[in-house]
PDB file of N, CA and C in Angstrom:
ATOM      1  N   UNK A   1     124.463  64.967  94.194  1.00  0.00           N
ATOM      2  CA  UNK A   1     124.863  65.307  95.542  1.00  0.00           C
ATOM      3  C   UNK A   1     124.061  66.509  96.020  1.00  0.00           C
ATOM      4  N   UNK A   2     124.611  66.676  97.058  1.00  0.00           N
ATOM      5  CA  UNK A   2     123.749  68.127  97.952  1.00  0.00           C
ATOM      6  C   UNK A   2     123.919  69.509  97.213  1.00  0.00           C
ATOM      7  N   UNK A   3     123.215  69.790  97.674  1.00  0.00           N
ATOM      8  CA  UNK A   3     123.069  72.003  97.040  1.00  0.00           C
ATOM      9  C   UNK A   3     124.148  72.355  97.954  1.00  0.00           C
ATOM     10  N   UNK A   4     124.904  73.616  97.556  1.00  0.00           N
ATOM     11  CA  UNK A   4     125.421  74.168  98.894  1.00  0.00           C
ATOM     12  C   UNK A   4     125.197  75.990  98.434  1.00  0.00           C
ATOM     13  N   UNK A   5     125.359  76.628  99.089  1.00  0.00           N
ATOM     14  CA  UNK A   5     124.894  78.160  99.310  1.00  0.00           C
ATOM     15  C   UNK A   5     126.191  78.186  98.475  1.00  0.00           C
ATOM     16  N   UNK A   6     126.341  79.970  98.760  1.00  0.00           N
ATOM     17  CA  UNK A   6     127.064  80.607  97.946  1.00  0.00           C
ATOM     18  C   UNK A   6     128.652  80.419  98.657  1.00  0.00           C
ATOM     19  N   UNK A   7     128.600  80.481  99.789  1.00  0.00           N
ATOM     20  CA  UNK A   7     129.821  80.341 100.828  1.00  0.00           C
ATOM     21  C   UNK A   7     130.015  78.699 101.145  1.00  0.00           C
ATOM     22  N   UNK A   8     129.611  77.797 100.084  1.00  0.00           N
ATOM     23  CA  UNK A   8     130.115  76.340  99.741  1.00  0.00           C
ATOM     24  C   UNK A   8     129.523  75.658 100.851  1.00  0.00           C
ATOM     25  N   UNK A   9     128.972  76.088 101.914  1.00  0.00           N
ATOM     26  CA  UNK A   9     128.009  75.092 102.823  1.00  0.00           C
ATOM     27  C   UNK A   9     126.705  74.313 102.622  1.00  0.00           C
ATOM     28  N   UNK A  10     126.489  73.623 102.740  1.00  0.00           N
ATOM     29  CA  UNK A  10     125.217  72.460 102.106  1.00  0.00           C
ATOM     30  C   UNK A  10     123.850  73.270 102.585  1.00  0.00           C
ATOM     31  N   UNK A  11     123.397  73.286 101.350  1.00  0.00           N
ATOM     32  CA  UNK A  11     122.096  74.124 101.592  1.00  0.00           C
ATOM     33  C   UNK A  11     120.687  73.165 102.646  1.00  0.00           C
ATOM     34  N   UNK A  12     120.065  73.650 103.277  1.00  0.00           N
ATOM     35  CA  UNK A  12     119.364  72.899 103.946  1.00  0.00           C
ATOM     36  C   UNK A  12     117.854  73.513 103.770  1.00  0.00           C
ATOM     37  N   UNK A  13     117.580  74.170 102.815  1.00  0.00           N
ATOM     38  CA  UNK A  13     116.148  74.822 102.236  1.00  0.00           C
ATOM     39  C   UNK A  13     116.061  74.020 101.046  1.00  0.00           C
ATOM     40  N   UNK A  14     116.830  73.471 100.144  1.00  0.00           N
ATOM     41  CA  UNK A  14     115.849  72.703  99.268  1.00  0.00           C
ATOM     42  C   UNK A  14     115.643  74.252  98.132  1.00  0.00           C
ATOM     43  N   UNK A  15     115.702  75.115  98.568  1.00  0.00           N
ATOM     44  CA  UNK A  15     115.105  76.250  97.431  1.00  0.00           C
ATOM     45  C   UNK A  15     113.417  76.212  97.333  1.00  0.00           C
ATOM     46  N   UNK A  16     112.746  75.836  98.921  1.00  0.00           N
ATOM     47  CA  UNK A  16     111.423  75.587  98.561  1.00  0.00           C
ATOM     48  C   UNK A  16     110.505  77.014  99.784  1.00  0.00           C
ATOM     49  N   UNK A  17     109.709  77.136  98.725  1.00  0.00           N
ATOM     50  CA  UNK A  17     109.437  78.538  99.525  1.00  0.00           C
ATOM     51  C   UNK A  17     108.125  77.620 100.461  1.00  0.00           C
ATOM     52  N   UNK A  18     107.597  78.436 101.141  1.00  0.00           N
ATOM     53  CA  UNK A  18     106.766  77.871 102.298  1.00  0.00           C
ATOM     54  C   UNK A  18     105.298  77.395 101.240  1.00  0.00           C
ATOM     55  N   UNK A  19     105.047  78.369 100.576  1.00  0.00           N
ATOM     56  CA  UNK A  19     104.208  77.714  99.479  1.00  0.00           C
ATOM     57  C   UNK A  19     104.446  76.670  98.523  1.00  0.00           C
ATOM     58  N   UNK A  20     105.489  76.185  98.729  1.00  0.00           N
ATOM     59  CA  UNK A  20     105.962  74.931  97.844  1.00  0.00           C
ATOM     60  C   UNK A  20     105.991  74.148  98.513  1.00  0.00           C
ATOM     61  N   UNK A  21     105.881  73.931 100.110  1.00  0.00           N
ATOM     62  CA  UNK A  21     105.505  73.008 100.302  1.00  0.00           C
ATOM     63  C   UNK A  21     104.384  72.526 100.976  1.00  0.00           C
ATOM     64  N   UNK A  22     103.538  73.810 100.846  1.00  0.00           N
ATOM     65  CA  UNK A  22     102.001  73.424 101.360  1.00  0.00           C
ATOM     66  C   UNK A  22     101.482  73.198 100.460  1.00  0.00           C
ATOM     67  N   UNK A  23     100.147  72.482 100.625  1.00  0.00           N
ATOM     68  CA  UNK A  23      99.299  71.644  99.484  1.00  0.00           C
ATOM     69  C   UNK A  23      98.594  72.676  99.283  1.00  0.00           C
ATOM     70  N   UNK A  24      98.020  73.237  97.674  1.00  0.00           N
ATOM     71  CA  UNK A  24      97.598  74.385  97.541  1.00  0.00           C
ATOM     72  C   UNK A  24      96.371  74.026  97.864  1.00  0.00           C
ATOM     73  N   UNK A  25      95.403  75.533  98.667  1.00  0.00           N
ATOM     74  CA  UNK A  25      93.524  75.248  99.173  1.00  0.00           C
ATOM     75  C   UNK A  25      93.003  76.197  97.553  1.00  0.00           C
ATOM     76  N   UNK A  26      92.007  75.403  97.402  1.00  0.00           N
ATOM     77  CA  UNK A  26      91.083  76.237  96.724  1.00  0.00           C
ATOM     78  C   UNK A  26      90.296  77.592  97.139  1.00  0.00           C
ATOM     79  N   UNK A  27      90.323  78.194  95.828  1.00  0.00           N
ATOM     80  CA  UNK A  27      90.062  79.567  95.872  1.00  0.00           C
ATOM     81  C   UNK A  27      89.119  79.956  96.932  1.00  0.00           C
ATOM     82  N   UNK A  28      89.797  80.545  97.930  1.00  0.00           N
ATOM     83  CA  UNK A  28      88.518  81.003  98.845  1.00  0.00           C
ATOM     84  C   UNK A  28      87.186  81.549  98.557  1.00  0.00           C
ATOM     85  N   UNK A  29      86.016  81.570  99.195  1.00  0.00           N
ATOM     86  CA  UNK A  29      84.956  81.779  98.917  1.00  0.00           C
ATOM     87  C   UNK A  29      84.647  83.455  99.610  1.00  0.00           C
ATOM     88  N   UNK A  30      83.408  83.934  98.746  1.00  0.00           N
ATOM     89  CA  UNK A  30      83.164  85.490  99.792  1.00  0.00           C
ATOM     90  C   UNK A  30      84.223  86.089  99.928  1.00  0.00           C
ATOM     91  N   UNK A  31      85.066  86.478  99.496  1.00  0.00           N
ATOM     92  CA  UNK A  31      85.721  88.038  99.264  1.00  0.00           C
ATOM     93  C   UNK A  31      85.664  88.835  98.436  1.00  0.00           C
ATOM     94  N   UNK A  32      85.832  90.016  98.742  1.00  0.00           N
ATOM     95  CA  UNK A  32      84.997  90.618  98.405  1.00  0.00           C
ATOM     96  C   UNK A  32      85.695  91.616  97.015  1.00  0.00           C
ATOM     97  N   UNK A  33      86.079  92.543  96.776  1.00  0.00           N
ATOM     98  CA  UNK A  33      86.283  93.175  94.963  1.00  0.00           C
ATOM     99  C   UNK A  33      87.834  93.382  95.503  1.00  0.00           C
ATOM    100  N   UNK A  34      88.073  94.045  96.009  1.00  0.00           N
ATOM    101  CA  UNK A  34      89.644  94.135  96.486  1.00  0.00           C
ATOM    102  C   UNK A  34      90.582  92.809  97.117  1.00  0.00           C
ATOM    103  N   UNK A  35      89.778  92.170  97.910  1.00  0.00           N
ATOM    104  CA  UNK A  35      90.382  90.778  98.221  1.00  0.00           C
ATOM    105  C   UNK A  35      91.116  89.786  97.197  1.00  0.00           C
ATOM    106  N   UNK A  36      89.489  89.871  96.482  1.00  0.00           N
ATOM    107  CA  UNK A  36      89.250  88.989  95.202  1.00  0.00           C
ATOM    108  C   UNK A  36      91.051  89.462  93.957  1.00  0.00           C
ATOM    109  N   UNK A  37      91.047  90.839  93.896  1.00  0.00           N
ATOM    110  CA  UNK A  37      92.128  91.347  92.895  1.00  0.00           C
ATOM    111  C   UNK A  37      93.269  90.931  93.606  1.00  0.00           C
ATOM    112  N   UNK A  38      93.634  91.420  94.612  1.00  0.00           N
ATOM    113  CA  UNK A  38      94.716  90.514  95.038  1.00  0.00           C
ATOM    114  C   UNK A  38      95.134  89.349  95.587  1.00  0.00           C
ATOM    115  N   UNK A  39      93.734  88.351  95.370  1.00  0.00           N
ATOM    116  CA  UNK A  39      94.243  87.095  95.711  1.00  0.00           C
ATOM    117  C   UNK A  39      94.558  86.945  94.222  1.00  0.00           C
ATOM    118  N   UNK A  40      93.889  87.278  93.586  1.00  0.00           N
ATOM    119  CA  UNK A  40      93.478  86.776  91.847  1.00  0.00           C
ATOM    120  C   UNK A  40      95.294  87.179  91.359  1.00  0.00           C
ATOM    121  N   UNK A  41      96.009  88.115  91.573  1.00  0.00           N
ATOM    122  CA  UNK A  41      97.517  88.898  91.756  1.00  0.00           C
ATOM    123  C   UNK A  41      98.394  88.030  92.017  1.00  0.00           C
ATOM    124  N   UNK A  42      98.562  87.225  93.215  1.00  0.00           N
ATOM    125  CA  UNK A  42      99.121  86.565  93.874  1.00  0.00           C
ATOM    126  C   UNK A  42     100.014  85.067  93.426  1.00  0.00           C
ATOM    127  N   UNK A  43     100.748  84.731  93.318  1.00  0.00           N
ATOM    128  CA  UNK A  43     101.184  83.329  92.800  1.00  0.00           C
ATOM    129  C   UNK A  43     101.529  82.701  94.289  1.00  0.00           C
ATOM    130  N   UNK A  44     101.875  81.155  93.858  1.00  0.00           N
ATOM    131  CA  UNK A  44     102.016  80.697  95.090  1.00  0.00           C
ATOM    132  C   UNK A  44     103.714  81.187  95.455  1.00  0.00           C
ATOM    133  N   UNK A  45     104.524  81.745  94.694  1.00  0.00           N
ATOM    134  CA  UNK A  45     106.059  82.269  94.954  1.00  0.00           C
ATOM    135  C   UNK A  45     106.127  83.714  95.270  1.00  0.00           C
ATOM    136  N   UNK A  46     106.970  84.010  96.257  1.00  0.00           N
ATOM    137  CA  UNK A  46     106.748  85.495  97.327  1.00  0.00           C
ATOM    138  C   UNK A  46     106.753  86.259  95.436  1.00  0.00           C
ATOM    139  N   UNK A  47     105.881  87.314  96.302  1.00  0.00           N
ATOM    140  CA  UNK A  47     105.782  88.542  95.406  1.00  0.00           C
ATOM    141  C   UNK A  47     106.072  89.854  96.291  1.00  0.00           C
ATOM    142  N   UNK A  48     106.551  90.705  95.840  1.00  0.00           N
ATOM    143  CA  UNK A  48     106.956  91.713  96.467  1.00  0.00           C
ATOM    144  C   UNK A  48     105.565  92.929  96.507  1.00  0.00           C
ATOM    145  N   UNK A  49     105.173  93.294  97.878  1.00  0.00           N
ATOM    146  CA  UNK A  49     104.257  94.243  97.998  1.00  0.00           C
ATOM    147  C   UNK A  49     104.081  95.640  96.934  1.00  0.00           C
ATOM    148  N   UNK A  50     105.429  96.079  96.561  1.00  0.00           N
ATOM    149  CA  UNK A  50     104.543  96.596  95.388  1.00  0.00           C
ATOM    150  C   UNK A  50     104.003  96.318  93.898  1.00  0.00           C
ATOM    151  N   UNK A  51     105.090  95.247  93.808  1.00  0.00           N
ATOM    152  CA  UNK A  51     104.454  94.160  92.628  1.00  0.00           C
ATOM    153  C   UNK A  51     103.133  94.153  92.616  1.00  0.00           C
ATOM    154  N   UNK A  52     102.987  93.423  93.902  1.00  0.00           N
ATOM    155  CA  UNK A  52     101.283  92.655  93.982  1.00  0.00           C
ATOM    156  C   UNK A  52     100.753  93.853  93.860  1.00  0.00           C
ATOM    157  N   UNK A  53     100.892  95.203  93.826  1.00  0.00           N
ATOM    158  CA  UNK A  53      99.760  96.125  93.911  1.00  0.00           C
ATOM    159  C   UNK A  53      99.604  96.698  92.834  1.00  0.00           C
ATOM    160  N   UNK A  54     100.887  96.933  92.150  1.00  0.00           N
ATOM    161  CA  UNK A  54     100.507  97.205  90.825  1.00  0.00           C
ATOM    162  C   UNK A  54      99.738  96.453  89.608  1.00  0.00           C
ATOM    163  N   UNK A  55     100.204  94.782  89.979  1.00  0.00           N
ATOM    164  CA  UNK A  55      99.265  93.768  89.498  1.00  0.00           C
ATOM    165  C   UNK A  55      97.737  94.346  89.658  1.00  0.00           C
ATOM    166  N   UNK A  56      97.622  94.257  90.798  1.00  0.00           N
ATOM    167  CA  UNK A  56      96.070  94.270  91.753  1.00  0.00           C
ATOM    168  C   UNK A  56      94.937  95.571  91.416  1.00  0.00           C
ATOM    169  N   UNK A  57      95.928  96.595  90.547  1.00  0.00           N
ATOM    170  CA  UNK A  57      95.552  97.832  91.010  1.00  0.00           C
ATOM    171  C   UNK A  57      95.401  98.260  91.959  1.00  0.00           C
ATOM    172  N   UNK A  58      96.208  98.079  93.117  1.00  0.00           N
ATOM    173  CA  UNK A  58      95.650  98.470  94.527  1.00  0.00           C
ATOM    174  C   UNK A  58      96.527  99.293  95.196  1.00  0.00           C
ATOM    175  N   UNK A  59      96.077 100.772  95.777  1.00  0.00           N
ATOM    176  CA  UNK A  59      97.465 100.838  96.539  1.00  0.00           C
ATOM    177  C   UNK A  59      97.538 100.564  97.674  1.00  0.00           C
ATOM    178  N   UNK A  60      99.338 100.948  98.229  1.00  0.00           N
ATOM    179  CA  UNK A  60      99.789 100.171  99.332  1.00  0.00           C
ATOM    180  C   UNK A  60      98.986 100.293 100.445  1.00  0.00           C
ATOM    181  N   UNK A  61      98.457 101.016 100.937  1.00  0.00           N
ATOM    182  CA  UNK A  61      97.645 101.134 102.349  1.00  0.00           C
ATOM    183  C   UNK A  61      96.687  99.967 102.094  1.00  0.00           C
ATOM    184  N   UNK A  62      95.379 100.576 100.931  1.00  0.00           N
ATOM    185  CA  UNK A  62      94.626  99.915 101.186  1.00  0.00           C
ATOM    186  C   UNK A  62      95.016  98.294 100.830  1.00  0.00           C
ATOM    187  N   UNK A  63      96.123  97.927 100.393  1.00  0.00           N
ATOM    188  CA  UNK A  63      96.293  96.227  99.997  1.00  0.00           C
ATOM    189  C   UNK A  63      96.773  95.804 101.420  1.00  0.00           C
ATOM    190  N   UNK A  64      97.422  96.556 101.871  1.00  0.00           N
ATOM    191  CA  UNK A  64      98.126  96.383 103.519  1.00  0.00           C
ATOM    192  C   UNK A  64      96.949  95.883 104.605  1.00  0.00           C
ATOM    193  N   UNK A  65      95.712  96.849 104.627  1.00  0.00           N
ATOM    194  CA  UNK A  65      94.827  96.231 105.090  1.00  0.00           C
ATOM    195  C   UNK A  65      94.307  95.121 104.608  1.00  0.00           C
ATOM    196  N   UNK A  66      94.040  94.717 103.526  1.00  0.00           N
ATOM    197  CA  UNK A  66      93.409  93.703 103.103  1.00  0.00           C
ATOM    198  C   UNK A  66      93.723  92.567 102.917  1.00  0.00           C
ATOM    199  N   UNK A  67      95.138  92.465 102.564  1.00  0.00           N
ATOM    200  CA  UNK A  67      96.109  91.249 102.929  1.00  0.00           C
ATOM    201  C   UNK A  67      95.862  91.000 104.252  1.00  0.00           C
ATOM    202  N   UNK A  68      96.251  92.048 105.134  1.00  0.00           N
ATOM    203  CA  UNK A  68      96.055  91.003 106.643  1.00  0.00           C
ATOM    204  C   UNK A  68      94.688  89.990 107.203  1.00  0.00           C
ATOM    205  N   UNK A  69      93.394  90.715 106.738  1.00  0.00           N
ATOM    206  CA  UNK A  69      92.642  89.930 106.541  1.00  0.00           C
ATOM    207  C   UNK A  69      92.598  88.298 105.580  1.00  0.00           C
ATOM    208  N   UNK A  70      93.391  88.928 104.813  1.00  0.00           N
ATOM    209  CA  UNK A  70      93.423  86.994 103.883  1.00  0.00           C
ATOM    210  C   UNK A  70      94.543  86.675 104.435  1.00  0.00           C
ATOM    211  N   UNK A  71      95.568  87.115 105.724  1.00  0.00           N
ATOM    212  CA  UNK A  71      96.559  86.095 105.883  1.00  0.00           C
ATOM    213  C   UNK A  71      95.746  85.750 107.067  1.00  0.00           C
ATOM    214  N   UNK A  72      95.200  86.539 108.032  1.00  0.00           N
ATOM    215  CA  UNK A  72      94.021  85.669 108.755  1.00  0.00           C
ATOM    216  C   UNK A  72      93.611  84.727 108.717  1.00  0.00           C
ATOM    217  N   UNK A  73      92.974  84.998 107.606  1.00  0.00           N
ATOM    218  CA  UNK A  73      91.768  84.174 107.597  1.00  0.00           C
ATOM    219  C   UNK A  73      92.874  82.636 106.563  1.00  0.00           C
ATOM    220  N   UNK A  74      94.085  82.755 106.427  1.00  0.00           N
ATOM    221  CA  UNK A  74      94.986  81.687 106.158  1.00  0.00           C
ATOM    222  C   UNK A  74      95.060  81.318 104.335  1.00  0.00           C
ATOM    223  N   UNK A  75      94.194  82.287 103.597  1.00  0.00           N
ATOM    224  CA  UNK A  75      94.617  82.656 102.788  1.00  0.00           C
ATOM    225  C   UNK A  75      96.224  82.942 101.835  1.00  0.00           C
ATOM    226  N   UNK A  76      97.003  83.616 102.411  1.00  0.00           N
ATOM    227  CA  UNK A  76      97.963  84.252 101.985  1.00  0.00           C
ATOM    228  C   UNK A  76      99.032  84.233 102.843  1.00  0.00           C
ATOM    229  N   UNK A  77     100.668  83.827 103.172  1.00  0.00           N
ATOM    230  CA  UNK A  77     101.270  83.922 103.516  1.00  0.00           C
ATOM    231  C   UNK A  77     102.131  85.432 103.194  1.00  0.00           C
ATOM    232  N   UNK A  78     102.966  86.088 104.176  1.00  0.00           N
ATOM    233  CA  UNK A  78     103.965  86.768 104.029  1.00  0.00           C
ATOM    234  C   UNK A  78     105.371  86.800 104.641  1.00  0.00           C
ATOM    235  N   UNK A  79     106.222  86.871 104.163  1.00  0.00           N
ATOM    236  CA  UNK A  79     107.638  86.486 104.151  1.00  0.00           C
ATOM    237  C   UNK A  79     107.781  87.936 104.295  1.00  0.00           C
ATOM    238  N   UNK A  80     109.765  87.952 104.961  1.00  0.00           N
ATOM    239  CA  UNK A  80     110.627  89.126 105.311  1.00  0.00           C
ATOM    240  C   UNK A  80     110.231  90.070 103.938  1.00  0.00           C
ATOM    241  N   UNK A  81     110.412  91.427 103.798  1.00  0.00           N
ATOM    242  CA  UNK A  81     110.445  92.142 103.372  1.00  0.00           C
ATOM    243  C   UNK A  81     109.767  92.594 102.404  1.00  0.00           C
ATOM    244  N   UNK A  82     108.250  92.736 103.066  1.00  0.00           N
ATOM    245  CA  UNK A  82     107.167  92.261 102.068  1.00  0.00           C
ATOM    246  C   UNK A  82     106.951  91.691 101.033  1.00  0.00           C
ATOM    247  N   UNK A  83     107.037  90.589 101.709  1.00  0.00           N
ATOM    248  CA  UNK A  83     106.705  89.270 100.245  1.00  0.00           C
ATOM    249  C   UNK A  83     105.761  88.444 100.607  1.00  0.00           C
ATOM    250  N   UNK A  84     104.680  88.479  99.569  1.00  0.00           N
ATOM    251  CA  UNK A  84     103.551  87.954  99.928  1.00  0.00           C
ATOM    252  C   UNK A  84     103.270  86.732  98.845  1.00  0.00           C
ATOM    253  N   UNK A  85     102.752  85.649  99.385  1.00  0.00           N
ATOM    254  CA  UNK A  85     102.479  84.193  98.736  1.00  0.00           C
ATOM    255  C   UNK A  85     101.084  83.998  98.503  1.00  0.00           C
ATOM    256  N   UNK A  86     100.246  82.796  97.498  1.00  0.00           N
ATOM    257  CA  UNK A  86      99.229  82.610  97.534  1.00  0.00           C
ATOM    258  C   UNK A  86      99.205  81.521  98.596  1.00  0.00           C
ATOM    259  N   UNK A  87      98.515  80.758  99.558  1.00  0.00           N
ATOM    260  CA  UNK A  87      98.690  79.616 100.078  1.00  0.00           C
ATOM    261  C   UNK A  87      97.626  78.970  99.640  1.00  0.00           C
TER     262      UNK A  87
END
């Protein structure tokens, strides 16, 4: 039968994050040493911004900039409360 949340109503997410249900793209091309560490960081399930940076070695400013460029360029999704995806 159906999922239901915590308050017994039928769940209607499936439990699937936005990267679960996009078809994963291959590793982007040309980015560059910092890009590269935190795409390389990244799973396709939200990671929390300072996770990914401590992964990445990166800190928060400069990953802040550089993520927005790979969610640009459609790379990388981010979710509420800094949570960032591979796409």
């Amino acid at each position: 039968e159906g999922q239901q949340d915590l308050f017994g109503a039928p769940s209607r997410g499936g439990g699937q994050t936005p990267a679960s249900k996009a078809k994963p793209t291959p590793p982007p091309e040309g980015l560059n040493r910092v890009e590269q560490q935190l795409y390389d960081a990244l799973a396709p399930e939200p990671m929390h911004l300072d996770t990914l940076c401590e992964r990445a070695g990166v800190d928060v400013s400069n990953a802040l900039v550089y993520l927005l460029g790979l969610e640009l360029g459609g790379h990388v999704g981010q979710l509420a409360g800094r949570q960032f995806y591979r796409r």
